[in-house]
Protein backbone atom coordinates (compact mmCIF):
# COMPACT_ATOMS: atom_id res chain seq x y z
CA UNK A 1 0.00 0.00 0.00
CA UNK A 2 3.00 2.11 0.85
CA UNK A 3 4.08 1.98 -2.81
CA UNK A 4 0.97 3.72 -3.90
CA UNK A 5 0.59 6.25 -1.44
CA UNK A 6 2.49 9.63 -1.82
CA UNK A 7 5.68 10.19 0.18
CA UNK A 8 4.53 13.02 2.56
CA UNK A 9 0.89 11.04 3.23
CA UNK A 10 3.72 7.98 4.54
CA UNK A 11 5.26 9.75 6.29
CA UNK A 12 2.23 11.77 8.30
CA UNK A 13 0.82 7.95 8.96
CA UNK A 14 3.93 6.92 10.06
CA UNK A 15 5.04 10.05 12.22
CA UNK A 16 1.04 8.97 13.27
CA UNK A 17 1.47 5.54 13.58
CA UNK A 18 4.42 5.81 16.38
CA UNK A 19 2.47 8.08 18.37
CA UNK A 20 -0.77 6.17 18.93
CA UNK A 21 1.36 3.35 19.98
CA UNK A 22 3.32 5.28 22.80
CA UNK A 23 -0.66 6.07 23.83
CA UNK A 24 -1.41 2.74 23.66
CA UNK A 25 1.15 1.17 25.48
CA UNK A 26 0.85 3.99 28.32
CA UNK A 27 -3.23 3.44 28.70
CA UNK A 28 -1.72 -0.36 28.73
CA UNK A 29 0.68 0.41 31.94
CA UNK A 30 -1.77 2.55 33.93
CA UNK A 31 -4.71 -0.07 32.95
CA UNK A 32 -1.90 -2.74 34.74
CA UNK A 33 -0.64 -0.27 37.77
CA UNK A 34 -4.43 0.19 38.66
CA UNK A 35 -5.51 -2.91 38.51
CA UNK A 36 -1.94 -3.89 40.79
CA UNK A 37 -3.61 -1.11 43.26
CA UNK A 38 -7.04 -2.18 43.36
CA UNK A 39 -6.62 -6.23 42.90
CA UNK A 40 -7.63 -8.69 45.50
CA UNK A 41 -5.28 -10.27 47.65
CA UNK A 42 -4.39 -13.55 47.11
CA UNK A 43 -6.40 -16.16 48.20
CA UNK A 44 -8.83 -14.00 49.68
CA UNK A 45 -12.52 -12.84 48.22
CA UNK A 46 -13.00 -9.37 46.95
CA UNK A 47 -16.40 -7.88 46.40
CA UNK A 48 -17.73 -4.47 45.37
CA UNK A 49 -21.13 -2.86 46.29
CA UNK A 50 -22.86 0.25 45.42
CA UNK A 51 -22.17 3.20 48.01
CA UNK A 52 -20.05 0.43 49.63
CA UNK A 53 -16.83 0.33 48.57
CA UNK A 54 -14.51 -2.85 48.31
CA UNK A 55 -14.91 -5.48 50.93
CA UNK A 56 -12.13 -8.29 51.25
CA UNK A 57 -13.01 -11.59 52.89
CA UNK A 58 -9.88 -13.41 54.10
CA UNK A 59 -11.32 -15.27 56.65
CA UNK A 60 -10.14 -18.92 57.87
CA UNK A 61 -7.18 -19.53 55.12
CA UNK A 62 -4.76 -20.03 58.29
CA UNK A 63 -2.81 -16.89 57.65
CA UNK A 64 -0.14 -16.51 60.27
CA UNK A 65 0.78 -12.68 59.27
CA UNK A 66 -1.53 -9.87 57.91
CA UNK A 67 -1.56 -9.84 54.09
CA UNK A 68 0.54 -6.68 52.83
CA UNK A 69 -1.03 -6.99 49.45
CA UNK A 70 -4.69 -5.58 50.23
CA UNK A 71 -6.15 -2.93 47.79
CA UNK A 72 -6.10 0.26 48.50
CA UNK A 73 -9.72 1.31 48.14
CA UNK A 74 -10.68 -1.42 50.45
CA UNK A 75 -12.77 -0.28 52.92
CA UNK A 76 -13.58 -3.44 54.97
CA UNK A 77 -11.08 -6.46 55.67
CA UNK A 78 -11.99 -9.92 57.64
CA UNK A 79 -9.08 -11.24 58.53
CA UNK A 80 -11.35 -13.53 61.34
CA UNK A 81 -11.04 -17.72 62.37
CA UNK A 82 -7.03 -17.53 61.28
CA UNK A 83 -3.70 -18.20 62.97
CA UNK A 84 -2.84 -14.23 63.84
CA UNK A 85 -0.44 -13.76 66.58
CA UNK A 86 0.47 -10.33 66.42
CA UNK A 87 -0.65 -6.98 64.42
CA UNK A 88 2.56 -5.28 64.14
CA UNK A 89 3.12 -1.37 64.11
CA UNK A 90 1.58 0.48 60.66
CA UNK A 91 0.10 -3.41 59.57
CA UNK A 92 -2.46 -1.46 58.10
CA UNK A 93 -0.63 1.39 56.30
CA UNK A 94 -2.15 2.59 52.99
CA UNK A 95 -5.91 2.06 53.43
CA UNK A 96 -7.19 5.59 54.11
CA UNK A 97 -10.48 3.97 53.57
CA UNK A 98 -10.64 1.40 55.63
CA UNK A 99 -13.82 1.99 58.01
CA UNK A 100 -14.19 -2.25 59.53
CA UNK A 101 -12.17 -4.48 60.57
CA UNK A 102 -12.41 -8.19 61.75
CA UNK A 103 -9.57 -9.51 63.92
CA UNK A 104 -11.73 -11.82 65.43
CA UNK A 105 -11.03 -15.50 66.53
CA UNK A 106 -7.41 -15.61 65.87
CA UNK A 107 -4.55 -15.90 68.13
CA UNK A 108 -3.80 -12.32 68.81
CA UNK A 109 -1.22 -11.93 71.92
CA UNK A 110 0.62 -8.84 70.65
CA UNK A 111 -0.78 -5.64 69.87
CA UNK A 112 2.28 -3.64 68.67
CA UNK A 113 2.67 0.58 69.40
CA UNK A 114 1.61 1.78 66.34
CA UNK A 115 -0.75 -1.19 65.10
CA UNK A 116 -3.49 0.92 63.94
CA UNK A 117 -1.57 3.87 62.94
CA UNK A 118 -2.80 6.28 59.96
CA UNK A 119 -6.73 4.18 60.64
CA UNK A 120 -8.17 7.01 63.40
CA UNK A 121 -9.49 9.51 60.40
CA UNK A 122 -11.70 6.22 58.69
CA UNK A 123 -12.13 3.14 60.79
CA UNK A 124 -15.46 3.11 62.49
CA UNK A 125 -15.44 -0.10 64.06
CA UNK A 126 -12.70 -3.08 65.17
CA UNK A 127 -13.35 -6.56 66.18
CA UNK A 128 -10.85 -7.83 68.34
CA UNK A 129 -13.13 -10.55 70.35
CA UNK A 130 -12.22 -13.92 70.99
CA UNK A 131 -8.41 -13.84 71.24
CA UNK A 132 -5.11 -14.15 73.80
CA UNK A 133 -4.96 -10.64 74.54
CA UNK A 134 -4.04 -9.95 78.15
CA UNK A 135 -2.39 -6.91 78.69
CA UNK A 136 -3.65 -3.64 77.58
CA UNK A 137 -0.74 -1.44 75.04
CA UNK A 138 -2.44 1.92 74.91
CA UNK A 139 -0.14 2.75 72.53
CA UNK A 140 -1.38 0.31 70.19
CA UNK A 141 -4.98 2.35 69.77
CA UNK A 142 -2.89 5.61 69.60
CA UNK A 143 -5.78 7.72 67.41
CA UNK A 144 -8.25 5.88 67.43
CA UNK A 145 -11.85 6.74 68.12
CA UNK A 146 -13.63 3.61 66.87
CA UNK A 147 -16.29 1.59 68.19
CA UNK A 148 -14.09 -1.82 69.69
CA UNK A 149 -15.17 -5.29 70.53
CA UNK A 150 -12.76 -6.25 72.97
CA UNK A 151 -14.82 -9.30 74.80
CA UNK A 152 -13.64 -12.96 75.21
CA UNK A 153 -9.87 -12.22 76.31
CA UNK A 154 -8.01 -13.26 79.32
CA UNK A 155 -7.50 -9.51 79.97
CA UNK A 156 -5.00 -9.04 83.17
CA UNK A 157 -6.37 -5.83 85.44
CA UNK A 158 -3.55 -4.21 87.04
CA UNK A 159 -2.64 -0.62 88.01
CA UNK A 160 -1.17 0.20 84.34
CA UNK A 161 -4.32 -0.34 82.72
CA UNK A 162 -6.38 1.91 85.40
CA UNK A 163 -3.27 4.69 84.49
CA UNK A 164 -3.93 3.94 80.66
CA UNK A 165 -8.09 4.59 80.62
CA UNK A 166 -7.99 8.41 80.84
CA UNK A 167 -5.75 8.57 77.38
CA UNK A 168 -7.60 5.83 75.71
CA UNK A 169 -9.91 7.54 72.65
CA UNK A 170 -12.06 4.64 72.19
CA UNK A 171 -15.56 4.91 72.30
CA UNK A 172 -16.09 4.35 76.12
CA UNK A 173 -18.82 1.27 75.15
CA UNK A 174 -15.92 -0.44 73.77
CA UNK A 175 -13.98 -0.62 77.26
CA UNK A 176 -16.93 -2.34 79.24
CA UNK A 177 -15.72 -5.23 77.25
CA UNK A 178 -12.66 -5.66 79.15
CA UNK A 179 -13.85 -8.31 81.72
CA UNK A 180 -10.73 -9.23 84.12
CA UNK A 181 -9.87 -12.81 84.16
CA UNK A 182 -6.83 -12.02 86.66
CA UNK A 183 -5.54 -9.21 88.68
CA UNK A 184 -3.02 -7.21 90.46
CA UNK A 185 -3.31 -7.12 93.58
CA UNK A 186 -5.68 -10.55 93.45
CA UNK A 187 -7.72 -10.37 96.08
CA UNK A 188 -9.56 -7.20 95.46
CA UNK A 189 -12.35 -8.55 94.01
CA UNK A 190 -11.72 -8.33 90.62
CA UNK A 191 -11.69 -11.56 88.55
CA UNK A 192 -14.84 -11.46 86.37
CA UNK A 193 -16.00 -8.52 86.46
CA UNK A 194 -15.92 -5.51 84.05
CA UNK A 195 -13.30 -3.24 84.40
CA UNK A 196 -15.76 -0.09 83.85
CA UNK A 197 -18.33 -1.71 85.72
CA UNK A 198 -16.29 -2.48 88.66
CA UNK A 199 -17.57 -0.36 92.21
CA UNK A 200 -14.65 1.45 93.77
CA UNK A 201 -12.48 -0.75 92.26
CA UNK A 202 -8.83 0.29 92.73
CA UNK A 203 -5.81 -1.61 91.23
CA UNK A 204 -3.24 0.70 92.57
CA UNK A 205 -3.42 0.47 96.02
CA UNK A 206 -0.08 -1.91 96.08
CA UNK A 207 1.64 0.72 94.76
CA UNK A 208 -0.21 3.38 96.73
CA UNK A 209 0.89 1.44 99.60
CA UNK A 210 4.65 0.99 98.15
CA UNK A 211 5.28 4.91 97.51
CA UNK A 212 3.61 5.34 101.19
CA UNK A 213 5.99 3.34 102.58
CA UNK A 214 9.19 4.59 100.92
CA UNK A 215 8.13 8.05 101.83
CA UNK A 216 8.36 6.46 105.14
CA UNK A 217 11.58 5.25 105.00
CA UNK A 218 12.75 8.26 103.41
CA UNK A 219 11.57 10.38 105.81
CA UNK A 220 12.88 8.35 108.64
CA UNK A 221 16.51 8.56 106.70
CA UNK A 222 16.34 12.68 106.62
CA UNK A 223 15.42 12.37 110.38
CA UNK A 224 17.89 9.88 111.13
CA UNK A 225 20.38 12.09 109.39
CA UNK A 226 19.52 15.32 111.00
CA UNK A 227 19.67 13.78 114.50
CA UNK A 228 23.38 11.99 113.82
CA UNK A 229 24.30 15.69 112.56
CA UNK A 230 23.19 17.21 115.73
CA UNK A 231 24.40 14.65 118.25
CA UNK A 232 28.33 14.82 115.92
CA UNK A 233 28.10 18.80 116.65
CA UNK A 234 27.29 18.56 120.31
CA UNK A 235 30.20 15.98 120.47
CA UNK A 236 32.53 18.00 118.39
CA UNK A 237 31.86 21.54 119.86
CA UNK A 238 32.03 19.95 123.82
CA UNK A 239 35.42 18.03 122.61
CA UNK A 240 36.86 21.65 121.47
CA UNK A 241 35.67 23.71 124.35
CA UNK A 242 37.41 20.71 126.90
CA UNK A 243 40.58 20.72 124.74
CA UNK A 244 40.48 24.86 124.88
CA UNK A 245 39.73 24.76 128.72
CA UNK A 246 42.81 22.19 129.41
CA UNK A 247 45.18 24.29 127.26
CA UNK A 248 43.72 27.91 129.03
CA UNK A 249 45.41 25.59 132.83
CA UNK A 250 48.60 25.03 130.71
CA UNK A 251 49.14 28.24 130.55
CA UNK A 252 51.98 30.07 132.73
CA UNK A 253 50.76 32.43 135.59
CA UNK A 254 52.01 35.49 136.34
CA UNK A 255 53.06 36.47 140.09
CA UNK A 256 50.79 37.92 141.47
CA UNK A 257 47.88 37.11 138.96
CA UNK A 258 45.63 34.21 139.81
CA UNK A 259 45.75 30.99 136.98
CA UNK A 260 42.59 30.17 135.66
CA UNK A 261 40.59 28.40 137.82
CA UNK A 262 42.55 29.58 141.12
CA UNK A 263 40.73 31.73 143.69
CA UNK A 264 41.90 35.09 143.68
CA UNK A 265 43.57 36.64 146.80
CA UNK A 266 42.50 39.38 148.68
CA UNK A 267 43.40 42.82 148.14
CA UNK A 268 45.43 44.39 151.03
CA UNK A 269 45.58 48.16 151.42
CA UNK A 270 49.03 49.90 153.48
CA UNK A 271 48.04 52.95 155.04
């Protein structure tokens, strides 16, 4: 066809020609990077709903870590019935839409500082029921103001979670699921019972009690020291005046002047 076409119509089709194909293979790469971005992750379900958004389903494969490969518009993950020990710090990094989450029924010890990071503006509600988690990390819910299911762990009550409650930005609902299974001191009464829900409940009296007593001790110490000070300058002050009063009798007399200590003589007038 070339052979029949003039020169400068060739060469506008092929000048042409190149061009559409650099737009084509470009529409190509974005068509791939998108579809990298927004892709389920593997071996778990991805669905899409009207005025939804993207909701993965990974729940029961066994996973032992959090997938690092979830889309980016996904805005609810069930990561629930797996083999989850931990949720390390930022697990959830790049999902700025992200409003539920399903932890449930896993294995979760280890909440890491950090493990929710960059979730407070979007995440409305977290499901952390039904795991190993036993001590509080306030630092792991750093920002967040979602709605939590924390029921159906061996939570430990101590004195460090009673400090932690006033920073915590959870919705206070959320905390009435902490139900102690042990505590610190154990015989207040405790075990059982919701933290929140607990009368007069007071987990730092052992260390109420502690401080108390070194404030004791360390008040006895200053008094101790003050009275050793005292008693040393009375010693060394009745020492020197002794030693001073022994060298005054050393001292030659004069004739006709009385030493210290001897009586002085009467004075006789001649007339």
């Amino acid at each position: 066809v070339g052979c029949c076409l003039p020169p400068p119509i060739l060469g506008w089709l092929l000048r042409h020609s190149v061009v559409m194909c650099l737009l084509l293979h470009s529409v190509v790469l974005m068509t791939c990077f998108h579809h990298a971005a927004t892709s389920c992750s593997q071996g778990c379900y991805c669905s899409e709903s009207d005025g939804r958004g993207k909701t993965v389903r990974c729940s029961n494969l066994r996973l032992t870590e959090i997938p690092q490969d979830l889309p980016n518009d996904t805005r609810r993950i069930y990561l629930d019935f797996n083999l989850l020990t931990e949720v390390p710090s930022n697990a959830f990094k790049g999902l700025p839409l992200l409003s539920e989450l399903d932890l449930s029924n896993n294995e979760l010890a280890t909440l890491e500082r950090g493990a929710f990071r960059s979730l407070g503006p979007s995440l409305t509600f977290l499901d952390l029921s039904s795991n190993k988690l036993v001590n509080f990390n306030p630092e792991a819910f750093e920002g967040l103001r979602a709605r939590a299911n924390l029921t159906n762990n061996p939570w430990h009550c101590d004195c460090s979670l009673q400090m932690a409650m006033p920073h915590i930005d959870l919705e206070p609902l959320s905390l009435t699921g902490i139900v102690c299974e042990t505590s610190d001191p154990p015989d207040v009464g405790a075990e059982g019972v919701p933290f929140l829900l607990a009368q007069d409940l007071d987990l730092c009296v052992v260390m109420k009690k502690t401080t108390d007593v070194a404030m004791l001790v360390t008040m006895f110490g200053w008094f101790t020291m003050v009275i050793s000070y005292l008693v040393y300058y009375v010693r060394h002050n009745t020492e020197d005046a002794r030693r001073h009063l022994e060298y005054l009798k050393s001292l030659p007399t004069k004739p006709g002047h009385p030493g210290p200590g001897e009586p002085r003589g009467e004075l006789r007038l001649e007339g």
